[in-house]
PDB file of N, CA and C in Angstrom:
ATOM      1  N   UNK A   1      13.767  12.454   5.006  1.00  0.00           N
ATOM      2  CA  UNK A   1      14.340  11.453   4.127  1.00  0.00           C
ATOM      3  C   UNK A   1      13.532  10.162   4.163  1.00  0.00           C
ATOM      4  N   UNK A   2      13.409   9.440   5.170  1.00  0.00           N
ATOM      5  CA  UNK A   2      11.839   8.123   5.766  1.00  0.00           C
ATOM      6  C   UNK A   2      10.604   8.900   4.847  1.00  0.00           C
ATOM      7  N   UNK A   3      10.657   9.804   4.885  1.00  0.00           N
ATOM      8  CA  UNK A   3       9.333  10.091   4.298  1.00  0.00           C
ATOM      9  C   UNK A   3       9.072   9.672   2.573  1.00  0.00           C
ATOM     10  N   UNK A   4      10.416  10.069   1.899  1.00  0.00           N
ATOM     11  CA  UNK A   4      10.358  10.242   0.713  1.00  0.00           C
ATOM     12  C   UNK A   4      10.709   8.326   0.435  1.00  0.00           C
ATOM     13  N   UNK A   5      10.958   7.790   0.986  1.00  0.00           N
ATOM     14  CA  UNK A   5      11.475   6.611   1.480  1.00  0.00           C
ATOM     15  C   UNK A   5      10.225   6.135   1.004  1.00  0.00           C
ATOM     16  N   UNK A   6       9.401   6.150   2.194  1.00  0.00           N
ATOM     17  CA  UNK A   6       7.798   5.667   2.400  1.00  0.00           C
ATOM     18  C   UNK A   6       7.020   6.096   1.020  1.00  0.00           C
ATOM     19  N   UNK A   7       7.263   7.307   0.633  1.00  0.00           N
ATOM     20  CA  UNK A   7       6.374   7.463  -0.866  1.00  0.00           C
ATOM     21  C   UNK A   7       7.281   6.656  -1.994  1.00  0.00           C
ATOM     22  N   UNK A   8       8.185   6.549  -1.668  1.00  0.00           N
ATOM     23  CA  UNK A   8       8.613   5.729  -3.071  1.00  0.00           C
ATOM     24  C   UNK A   8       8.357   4.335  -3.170  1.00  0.00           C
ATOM     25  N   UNK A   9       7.940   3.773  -1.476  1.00  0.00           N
ATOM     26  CA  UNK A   9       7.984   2.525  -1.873  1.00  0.00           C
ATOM     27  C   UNK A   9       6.030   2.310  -1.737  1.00  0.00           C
ATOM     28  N   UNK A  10       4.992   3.322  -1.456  1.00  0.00           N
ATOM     29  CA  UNK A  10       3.814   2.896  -1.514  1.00  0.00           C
ATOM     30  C   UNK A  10       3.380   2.673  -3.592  1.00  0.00           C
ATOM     31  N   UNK A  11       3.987   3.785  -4.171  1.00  0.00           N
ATOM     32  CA  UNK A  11       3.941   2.755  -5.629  1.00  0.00           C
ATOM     33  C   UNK A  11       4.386   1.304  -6.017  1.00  0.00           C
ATOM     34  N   UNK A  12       5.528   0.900  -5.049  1.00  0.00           N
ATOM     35  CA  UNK A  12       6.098  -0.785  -5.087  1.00  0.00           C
ATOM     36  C   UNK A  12       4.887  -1.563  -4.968  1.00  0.00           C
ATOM     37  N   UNK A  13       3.934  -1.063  -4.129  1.00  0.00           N
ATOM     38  CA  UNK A  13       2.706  -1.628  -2.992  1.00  0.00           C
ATOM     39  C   UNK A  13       2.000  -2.028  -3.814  1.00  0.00           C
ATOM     40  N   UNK A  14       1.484  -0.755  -4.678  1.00  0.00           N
ATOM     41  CA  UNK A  14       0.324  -0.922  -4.741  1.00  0.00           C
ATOM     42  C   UNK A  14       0.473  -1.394  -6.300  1.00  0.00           C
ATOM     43  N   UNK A  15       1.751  -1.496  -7.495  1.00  0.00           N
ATOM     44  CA  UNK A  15       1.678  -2.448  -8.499  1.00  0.00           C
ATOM     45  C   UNK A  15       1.300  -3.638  -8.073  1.00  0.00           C
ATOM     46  N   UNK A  16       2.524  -4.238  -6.574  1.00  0.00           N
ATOM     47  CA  UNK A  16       2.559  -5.401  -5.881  1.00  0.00           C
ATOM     48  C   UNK A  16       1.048  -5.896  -5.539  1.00  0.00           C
ATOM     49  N   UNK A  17       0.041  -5.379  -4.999  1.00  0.00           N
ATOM     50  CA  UNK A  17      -1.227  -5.352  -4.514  1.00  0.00           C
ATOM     51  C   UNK A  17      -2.454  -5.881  -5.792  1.00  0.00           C
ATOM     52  N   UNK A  18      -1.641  -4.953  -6.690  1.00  0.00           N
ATOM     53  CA  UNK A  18      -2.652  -4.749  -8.021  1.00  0.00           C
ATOM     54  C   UNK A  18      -2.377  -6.453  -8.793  1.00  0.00           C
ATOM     55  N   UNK A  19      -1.510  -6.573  -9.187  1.00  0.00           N
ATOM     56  CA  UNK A  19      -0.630  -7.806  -9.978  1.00  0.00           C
ATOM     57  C   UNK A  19      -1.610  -8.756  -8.465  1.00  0.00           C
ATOM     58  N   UNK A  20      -1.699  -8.982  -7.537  1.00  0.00           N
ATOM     59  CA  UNK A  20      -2.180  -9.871  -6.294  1.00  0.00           C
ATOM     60  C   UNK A  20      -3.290 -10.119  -6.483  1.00  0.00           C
ATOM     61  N   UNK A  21      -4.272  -8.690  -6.931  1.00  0.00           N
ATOM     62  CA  UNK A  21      -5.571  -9.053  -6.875  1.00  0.00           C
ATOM     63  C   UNK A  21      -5.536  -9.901  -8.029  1.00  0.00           C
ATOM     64  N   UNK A  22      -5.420  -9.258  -9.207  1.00  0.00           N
ATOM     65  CA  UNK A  22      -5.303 -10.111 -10.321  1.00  0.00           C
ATOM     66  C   UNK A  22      -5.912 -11.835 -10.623  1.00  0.00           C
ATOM     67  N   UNK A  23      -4.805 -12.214  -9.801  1.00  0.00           N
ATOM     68  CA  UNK A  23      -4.546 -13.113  -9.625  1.00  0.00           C
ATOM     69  C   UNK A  23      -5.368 -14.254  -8.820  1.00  0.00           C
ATOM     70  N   UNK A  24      -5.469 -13.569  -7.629  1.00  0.00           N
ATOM     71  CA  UNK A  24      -6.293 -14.133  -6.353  1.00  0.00           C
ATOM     72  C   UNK A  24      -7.415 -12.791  -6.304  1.00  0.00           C
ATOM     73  N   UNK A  25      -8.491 -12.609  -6.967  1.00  0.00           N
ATOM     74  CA  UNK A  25      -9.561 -11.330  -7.029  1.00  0.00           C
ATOM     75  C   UNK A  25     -10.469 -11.884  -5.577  1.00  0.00           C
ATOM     76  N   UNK A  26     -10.375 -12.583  -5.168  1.00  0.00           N
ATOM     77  CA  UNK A  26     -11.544 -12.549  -4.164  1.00  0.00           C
ATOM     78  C   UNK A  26     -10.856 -11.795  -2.985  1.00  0.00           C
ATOM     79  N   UNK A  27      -9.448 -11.682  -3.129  1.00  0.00           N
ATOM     80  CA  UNK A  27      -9.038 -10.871  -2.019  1.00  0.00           C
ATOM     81  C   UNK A  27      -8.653  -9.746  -2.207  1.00  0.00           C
ATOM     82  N   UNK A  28      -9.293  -8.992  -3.147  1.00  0.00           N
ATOM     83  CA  UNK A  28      -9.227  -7.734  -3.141  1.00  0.00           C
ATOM     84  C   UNK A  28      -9.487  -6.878  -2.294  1.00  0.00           C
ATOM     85  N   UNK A  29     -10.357  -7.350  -1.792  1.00  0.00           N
ATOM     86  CA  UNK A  29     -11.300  -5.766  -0.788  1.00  0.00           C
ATOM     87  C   UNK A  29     -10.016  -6.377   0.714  1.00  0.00           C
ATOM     88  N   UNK A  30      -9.628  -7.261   0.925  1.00  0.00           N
ATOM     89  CA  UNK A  30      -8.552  -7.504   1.810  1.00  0.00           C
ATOM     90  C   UNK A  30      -7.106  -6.109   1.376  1.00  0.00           C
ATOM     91  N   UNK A  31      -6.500  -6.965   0.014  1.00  0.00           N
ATOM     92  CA  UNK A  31      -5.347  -5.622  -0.206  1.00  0.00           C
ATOM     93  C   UNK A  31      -6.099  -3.745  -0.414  1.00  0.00           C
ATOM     94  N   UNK A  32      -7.009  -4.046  -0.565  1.00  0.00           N
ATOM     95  CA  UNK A  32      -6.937  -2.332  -0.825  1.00  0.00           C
ATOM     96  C   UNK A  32      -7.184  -2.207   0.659  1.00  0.00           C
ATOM     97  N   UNK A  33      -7.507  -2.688   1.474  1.00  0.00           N
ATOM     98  CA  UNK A  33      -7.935  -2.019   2.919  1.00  0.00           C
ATOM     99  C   UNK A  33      -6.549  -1.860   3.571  1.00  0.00           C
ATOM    100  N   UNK A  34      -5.764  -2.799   3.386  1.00  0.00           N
ATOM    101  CA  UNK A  34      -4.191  -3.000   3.764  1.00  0.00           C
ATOM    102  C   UNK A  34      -4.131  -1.870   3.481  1.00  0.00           C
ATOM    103  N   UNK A  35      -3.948  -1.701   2.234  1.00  0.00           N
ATOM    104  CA  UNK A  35      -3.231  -0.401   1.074  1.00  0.00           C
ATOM    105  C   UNK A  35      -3.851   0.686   1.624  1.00  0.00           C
ATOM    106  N   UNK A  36      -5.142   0.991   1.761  1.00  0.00           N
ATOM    107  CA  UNK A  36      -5.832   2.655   2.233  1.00  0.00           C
ATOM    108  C   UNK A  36      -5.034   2.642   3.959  1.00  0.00           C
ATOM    109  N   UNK A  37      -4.962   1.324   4.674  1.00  0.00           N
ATOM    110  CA  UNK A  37      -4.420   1.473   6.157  1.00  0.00           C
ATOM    111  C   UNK A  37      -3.136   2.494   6.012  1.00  0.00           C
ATOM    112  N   UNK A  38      -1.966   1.518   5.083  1.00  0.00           N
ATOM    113  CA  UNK A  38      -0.810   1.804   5.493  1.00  0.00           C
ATOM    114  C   UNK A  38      -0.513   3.301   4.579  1.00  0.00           C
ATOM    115  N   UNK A  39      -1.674   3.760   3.246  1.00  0.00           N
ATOM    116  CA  UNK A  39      -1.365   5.306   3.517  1.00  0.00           C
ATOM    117  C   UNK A  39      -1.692   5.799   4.574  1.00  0.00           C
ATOM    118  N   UNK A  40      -2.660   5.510   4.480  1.00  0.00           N
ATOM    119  CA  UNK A  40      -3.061   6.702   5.964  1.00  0.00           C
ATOM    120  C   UNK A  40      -2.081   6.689   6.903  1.00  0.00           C
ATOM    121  N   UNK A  41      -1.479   5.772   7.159  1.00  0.00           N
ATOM    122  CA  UNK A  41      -0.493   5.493   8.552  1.00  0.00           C
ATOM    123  C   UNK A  41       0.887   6.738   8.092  1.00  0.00           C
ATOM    124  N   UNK A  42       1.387   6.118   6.686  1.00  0.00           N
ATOM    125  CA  UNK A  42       2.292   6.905   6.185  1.00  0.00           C
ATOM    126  C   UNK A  42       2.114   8.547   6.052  1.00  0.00           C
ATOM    127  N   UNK A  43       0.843   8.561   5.132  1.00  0.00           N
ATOM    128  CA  UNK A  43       0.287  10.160   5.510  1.00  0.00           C
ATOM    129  C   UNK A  43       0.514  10.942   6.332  1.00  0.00           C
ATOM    130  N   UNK A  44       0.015  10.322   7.473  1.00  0.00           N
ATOM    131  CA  UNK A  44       0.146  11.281   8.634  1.00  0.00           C
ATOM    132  C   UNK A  44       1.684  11.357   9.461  1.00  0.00           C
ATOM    133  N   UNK A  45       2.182  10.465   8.962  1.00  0.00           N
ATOM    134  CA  UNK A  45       3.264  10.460   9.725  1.00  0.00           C
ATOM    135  C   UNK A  45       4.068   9.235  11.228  1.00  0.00           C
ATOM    136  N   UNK A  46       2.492   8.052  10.760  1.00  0.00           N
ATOM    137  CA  UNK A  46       2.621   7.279  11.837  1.00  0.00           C
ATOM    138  C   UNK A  46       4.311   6.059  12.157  1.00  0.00           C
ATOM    139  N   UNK A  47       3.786   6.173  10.053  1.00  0.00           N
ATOM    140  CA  UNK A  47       5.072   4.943   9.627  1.00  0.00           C
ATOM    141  C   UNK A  47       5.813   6.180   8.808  1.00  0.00           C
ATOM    142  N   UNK A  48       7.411   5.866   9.074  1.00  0.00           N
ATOM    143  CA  UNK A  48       8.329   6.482   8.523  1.00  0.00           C
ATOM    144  C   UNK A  48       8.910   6.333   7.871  1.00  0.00           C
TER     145      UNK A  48
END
């Protein structure tokens, strides 16, 4: 159930992330590294 949890809210993320760079673009390569971290974390099973 955490799992399906965690995938529903990495699309929240990554509109949230996207609309960020936008905005503030020099910190892009900052949110996508966030963003590739916390799939991977979720992926595997680290974050629930």
């Amino acid at each position: 159930m955490s799992l399906n949890l965690s995938f529903k809210l990495l699309p929240i993320l990554a509109i949230a992330l996207g609309a960020a760079s936008i905005f503030i673009p020099r910190f892009l390569n900052i949110f996508v590294a966030i963003f590739l971290i916390a799939y991977g974390l979720v992926g595997y099973g680290f974050i629930r």
